[in-house]
PDB file of N, CA and C in Angstrom:
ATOM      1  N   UNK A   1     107.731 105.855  91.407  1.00  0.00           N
ATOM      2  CA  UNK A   1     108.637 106.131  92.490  1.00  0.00           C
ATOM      3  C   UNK A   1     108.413 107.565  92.938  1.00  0.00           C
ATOM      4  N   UNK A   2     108.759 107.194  94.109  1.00  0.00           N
ATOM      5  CA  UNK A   2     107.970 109.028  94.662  1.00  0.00           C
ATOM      6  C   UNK A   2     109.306 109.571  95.408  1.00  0.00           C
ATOM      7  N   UNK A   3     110.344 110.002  94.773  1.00  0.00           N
ATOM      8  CA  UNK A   3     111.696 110.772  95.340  1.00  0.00           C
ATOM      9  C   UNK A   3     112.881 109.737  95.897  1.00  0.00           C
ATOM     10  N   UNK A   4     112.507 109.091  94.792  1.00  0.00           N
ATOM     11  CA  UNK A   4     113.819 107.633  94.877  1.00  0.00           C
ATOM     12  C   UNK A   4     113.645 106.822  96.184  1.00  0.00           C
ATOM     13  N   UNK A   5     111.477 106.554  96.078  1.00  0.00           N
ATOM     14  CA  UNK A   5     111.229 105.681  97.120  1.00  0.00           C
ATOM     15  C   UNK A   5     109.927 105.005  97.201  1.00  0.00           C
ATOM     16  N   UNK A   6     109.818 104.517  97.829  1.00  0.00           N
ATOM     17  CA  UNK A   6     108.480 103.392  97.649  1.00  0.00           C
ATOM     18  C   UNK A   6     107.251 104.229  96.887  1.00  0.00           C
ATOM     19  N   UNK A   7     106.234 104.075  96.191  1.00  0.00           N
ATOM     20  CA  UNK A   7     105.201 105.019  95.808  1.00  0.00           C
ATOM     21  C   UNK A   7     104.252 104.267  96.914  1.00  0.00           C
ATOM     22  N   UNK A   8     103.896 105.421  97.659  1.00  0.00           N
ATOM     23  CA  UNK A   8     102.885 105.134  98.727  1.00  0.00           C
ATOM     24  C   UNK A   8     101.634 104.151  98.581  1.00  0.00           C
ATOM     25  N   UNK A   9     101.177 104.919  97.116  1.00  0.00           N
ATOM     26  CA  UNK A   9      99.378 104.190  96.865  1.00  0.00           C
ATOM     27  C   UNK A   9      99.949 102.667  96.276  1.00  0.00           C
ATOM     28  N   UNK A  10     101.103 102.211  95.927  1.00  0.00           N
ATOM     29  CA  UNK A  10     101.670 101.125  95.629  1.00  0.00           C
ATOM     30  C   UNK A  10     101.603 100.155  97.050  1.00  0.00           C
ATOM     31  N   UNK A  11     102.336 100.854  97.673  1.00  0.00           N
ATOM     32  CA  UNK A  11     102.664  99.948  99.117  1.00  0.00           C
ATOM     33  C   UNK A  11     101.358  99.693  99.714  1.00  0.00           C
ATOM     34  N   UNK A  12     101.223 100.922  99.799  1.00  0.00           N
ATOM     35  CA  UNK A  12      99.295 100.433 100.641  1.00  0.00           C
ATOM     36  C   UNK A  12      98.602  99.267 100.020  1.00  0.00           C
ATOM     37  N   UNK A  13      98.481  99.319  98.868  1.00  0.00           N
ATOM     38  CA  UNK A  13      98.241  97.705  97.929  1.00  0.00           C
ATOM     39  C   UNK A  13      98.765  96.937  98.488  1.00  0.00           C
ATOM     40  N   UNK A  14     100.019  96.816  98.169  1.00  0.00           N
ATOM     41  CA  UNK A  14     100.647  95.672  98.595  1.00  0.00           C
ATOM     42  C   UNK A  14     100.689  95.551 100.623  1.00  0.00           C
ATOM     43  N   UNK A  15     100.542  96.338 101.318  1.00  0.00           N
ATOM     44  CA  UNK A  15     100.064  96.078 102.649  1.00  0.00           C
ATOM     45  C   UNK A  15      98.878  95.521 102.889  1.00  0.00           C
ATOM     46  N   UNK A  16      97.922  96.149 102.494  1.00  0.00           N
ATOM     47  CA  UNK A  16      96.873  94.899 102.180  1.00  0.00           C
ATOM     48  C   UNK A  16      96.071  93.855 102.186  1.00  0.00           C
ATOM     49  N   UNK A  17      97.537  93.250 100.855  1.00  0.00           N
ATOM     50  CA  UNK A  17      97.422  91.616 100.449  1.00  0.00           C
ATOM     51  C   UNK A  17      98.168  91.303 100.971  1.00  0.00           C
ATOM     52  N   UNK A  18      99.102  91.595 102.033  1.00  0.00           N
ATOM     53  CA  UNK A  18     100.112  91.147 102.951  1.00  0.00           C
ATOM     54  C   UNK A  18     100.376  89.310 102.701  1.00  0.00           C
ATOM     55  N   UNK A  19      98.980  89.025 103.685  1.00  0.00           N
ATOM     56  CA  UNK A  19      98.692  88.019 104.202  1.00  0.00           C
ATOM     57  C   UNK A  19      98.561  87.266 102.412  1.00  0.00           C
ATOM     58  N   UNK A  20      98.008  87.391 101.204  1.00  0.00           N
ATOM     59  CA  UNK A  20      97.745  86.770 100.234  1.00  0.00           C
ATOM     60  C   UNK A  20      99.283  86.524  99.622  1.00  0.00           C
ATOM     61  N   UNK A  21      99.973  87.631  99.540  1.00  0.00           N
ATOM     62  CA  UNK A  21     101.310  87.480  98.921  1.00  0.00           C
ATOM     63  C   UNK A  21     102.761  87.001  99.474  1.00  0.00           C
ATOM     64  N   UNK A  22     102.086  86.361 100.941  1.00  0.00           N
ATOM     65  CA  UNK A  22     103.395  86.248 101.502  1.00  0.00           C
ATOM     66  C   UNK A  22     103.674  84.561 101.144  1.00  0.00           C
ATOM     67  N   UNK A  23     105.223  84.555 100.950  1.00  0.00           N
ATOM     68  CA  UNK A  23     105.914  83.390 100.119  1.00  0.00           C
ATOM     69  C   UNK A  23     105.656  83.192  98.914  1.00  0.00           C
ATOM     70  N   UNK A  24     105.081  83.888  98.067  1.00  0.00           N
ATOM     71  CA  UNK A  24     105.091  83.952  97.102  1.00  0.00           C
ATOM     72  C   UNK A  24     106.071  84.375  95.984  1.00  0.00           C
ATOM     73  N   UNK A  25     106.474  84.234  94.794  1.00  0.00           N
ATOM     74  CA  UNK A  25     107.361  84.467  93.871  1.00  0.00           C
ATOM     75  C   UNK A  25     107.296  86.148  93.239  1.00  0.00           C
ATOM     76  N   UNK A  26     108.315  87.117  93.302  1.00  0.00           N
ATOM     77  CA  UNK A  26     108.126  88.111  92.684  1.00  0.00           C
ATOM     78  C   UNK A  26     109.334  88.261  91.892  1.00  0.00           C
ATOM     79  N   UNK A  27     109.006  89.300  90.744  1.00  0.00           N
ATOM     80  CA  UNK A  27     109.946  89.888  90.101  1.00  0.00           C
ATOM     81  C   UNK A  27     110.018  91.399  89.987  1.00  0.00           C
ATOM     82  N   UNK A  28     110.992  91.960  89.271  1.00  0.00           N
ATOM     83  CA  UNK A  28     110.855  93.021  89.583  1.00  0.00           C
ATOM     84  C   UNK A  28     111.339  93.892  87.935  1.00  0.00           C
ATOM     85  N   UNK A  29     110.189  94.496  87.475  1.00  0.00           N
ATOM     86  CA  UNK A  29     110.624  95.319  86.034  1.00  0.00           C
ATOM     87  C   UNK A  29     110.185  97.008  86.634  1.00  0.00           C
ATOM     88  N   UNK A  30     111.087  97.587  85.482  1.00  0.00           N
ATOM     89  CA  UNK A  30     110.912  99.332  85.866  1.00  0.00           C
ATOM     90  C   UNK A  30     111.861  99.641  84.386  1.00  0.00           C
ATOM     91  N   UNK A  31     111.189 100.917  84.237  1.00  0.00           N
ATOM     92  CA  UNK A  31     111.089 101.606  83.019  1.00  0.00           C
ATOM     93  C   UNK A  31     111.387 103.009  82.849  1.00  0.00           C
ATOM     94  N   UNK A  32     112.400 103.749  82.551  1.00  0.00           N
ATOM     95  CA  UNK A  32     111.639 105.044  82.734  1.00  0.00           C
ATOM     96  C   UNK A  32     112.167 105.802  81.608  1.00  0.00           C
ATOM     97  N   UNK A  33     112.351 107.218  81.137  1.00  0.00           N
ATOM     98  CA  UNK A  33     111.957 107.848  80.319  1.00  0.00           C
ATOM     99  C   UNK A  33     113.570 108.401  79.615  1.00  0.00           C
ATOM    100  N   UNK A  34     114.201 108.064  80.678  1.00  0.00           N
ATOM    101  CA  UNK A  34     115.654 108.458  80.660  1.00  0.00           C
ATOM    102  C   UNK A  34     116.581 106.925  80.629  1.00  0.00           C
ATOM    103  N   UNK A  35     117.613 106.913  81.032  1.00  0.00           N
ATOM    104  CA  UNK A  35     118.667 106.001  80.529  1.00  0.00           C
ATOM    105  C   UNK A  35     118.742 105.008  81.783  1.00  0.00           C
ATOM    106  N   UNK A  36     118.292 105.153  82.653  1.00  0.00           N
ATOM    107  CA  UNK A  36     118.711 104.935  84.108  1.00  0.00           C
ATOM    108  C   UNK A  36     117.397 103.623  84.513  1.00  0.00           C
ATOM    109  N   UNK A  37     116.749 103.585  83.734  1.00  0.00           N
ATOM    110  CA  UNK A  37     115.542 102.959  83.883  1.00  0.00           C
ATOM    111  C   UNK A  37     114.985 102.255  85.387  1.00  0.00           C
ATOM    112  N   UNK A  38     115.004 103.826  86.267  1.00  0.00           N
ATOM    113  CA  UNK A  38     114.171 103.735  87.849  1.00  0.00           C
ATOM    114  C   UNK A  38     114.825 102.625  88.531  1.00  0.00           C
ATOM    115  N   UNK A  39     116.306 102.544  88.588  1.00  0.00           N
ATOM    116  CA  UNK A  39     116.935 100.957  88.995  1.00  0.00           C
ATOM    117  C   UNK A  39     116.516 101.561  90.469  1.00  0.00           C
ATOM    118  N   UNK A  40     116.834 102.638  91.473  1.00  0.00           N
ATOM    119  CA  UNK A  40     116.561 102.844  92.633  1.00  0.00           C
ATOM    120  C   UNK A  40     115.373 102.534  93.265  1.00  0.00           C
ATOM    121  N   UNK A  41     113.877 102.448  92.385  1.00  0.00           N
ATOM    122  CA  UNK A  41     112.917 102.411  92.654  1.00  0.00           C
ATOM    123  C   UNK A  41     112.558 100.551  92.540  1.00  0.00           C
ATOM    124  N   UNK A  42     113.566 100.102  91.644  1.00  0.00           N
ATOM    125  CA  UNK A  42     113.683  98.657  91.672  1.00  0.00           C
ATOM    126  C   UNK A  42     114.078  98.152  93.209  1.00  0.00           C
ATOM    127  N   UNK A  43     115.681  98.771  93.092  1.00  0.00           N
ATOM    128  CA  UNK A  43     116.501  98.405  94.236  1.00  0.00           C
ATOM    129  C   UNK A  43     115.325  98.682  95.584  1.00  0.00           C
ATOM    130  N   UNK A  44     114.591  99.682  95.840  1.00  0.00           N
ATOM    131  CA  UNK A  44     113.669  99.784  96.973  1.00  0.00           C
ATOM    132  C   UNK A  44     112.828  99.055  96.955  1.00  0.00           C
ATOM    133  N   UNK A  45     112.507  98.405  95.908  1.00  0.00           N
ATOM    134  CA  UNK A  45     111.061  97.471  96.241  1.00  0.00           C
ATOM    135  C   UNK A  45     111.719  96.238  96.401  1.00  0.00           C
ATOM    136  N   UNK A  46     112.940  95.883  95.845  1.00  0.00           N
ATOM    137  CA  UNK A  46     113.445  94.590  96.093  1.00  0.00           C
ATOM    138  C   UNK A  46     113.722  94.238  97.889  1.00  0.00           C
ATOM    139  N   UNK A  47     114.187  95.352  98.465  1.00  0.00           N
ATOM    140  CA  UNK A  47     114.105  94.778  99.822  1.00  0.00           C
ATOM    141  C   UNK A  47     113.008  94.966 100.517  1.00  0.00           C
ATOM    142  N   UNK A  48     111.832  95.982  99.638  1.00  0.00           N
ATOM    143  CA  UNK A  48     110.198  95.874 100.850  1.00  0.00           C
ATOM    144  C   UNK A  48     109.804  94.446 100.308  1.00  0.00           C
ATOM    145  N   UNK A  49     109.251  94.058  99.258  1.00  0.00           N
ATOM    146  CA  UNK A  49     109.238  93.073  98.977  1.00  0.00           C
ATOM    147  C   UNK A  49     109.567  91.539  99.766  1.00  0.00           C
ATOM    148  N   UNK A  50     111.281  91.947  99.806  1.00  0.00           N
ATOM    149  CA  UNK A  50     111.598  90.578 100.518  1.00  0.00           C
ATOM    150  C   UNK A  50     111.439  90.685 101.924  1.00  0.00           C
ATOM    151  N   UNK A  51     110.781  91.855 102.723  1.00  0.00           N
ATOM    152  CA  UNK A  51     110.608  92.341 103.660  1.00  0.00           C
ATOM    153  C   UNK A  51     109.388  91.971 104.454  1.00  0.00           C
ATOM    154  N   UNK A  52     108.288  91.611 103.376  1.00  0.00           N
ATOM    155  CA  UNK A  52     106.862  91.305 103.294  1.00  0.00           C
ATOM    156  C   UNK A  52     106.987  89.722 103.311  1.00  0.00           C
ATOM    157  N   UNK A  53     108.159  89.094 102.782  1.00  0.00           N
ATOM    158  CA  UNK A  53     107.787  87.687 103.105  1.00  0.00           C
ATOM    159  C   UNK A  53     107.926  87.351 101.602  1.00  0.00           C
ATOM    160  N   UNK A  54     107.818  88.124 100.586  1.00  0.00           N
ATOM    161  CA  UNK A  54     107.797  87.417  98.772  1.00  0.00           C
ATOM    162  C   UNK A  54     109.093  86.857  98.781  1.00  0.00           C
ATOM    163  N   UNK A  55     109.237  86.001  97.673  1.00  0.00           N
ATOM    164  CA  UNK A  55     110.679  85.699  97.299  1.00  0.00           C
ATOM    165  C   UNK A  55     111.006  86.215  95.540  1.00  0.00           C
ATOM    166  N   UNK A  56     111.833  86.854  96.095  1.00  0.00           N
ATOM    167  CA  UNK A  56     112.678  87.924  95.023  1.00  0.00           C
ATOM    168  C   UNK A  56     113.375  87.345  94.398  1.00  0.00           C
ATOM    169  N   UNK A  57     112.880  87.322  92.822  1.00  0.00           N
ATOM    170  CA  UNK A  57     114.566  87.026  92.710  1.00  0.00           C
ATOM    171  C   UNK A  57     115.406  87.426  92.165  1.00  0.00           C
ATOM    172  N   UNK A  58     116.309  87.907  92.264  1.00  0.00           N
ATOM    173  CA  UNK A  58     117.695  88.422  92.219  1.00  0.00           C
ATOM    174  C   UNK A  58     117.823  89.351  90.505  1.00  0.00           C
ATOM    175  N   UNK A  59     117.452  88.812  89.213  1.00  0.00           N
ATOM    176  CA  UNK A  59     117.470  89.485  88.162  1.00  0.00           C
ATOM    177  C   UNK A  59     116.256  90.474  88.314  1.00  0.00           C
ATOM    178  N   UNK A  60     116.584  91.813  87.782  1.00  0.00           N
ATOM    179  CA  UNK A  60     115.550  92.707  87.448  1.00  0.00           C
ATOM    180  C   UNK A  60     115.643  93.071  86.030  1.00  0.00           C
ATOM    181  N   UNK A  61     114.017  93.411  85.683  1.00  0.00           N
ATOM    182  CA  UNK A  61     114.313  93.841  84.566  1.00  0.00           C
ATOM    183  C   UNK A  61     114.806  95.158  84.534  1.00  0.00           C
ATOM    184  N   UNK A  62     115.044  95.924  83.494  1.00  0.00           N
ATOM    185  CA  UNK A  62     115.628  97.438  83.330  1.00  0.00           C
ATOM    186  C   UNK A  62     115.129  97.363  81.974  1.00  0.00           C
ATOM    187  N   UNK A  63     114.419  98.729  81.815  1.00  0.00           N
ATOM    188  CA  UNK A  63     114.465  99.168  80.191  1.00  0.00           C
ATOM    189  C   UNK A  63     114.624 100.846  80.441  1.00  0.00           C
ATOM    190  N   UNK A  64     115.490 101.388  79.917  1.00  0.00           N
ATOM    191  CA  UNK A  64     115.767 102.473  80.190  1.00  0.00           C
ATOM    192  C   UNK A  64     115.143 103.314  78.573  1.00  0.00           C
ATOM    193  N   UNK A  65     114.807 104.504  78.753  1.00  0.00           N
ATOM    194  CA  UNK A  65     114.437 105.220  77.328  1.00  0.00           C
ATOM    195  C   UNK A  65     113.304 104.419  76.902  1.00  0.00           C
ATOM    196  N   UNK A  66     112.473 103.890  77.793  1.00  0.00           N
ATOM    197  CA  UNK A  66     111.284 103.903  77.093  1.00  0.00           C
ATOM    198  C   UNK A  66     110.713 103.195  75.633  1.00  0.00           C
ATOM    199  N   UNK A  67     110.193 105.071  75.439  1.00  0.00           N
ATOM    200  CA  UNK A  67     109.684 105.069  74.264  1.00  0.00           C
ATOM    201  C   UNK A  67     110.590 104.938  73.294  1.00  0.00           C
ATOM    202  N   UNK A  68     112.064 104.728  72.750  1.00  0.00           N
ATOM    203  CA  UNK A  68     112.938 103.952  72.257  1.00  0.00           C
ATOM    204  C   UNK A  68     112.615 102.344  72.096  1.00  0.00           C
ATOM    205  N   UNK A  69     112.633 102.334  73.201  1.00  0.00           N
ATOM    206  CA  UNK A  69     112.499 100.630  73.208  1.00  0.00           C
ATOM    207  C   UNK A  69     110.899 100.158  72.836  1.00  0.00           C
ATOM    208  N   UNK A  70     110.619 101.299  73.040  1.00  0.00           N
ATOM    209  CA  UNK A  70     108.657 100.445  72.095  1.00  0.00           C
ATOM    210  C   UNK A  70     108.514 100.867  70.751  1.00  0.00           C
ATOM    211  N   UNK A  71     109.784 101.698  70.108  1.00  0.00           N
ATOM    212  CA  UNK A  71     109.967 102.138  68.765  1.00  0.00           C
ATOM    213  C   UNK A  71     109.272 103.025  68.049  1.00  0.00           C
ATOM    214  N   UNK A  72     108.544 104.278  69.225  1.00  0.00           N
ATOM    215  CA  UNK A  72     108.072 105.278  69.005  1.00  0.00           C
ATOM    216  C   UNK A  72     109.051 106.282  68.977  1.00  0.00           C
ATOM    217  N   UNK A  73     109.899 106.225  69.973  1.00  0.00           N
ATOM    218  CA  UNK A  73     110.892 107.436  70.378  1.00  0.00           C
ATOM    219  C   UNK A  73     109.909 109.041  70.346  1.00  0.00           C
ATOM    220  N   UNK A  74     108.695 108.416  71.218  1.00  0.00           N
ATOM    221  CA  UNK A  74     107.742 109.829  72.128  1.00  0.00           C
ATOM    222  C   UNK A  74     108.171 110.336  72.548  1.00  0.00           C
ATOM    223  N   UNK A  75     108.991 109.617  73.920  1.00  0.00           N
ATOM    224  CA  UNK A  75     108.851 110.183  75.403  1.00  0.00           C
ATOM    225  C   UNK A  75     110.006 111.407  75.876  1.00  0.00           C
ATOM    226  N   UNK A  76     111.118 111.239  75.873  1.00  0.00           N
ATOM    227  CA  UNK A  76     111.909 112.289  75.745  1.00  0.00           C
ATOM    228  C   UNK A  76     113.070 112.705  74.629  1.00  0.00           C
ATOM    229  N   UNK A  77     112.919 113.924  74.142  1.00  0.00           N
ATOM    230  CA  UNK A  77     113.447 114.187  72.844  1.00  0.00           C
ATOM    231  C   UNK A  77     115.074 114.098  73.170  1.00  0.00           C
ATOM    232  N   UNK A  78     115.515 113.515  72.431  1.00  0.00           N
ATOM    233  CA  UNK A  78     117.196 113.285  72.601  1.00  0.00           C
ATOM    234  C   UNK A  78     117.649 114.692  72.496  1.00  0.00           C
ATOM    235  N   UNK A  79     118.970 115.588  73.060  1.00  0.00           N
ATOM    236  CA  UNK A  79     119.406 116.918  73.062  1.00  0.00           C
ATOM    237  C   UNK A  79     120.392 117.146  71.984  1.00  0.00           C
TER     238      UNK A  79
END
């Protein structure tokens, strides 16, 4: 996510395959390093997405903290 918004070199991909991905089934997972796990960057692709013609559907994943959840606890040191 590039400032709580589409990541450009993402979209350009997906502009594209326009024509390959349209009506097609998507989902939507995001991850990030903190607690919040990038839901904004979810929430934005969920309406380019359904915008392009995919069909969304409605559950997203969320994993917030990461490296917690892959049972390293790397990524950011708790305070």
């Amino acid at each position: 996510m590039n400032n709580w918004g589409v990541q450009p070199g993402l979209k350009n991909l997906t502009d594209h395959f326009l024509e390959e991905w349209f009506w097609r089934p998507a989902a939507i997972a995001s991850y990030s390093a903190g607690r919040i796990a990038d839901a904004r960057a979810a929430l934005a692709w969920h309406g380019t997405l359904s915008e392009m013609g995919m069909v969304v559907i409605s559950s997203t994943l969320a994993v917030g903290d990461i490296g917690h959840a892959l049972g390293r606890g790397l990524m950011v040191p708790k305070p």
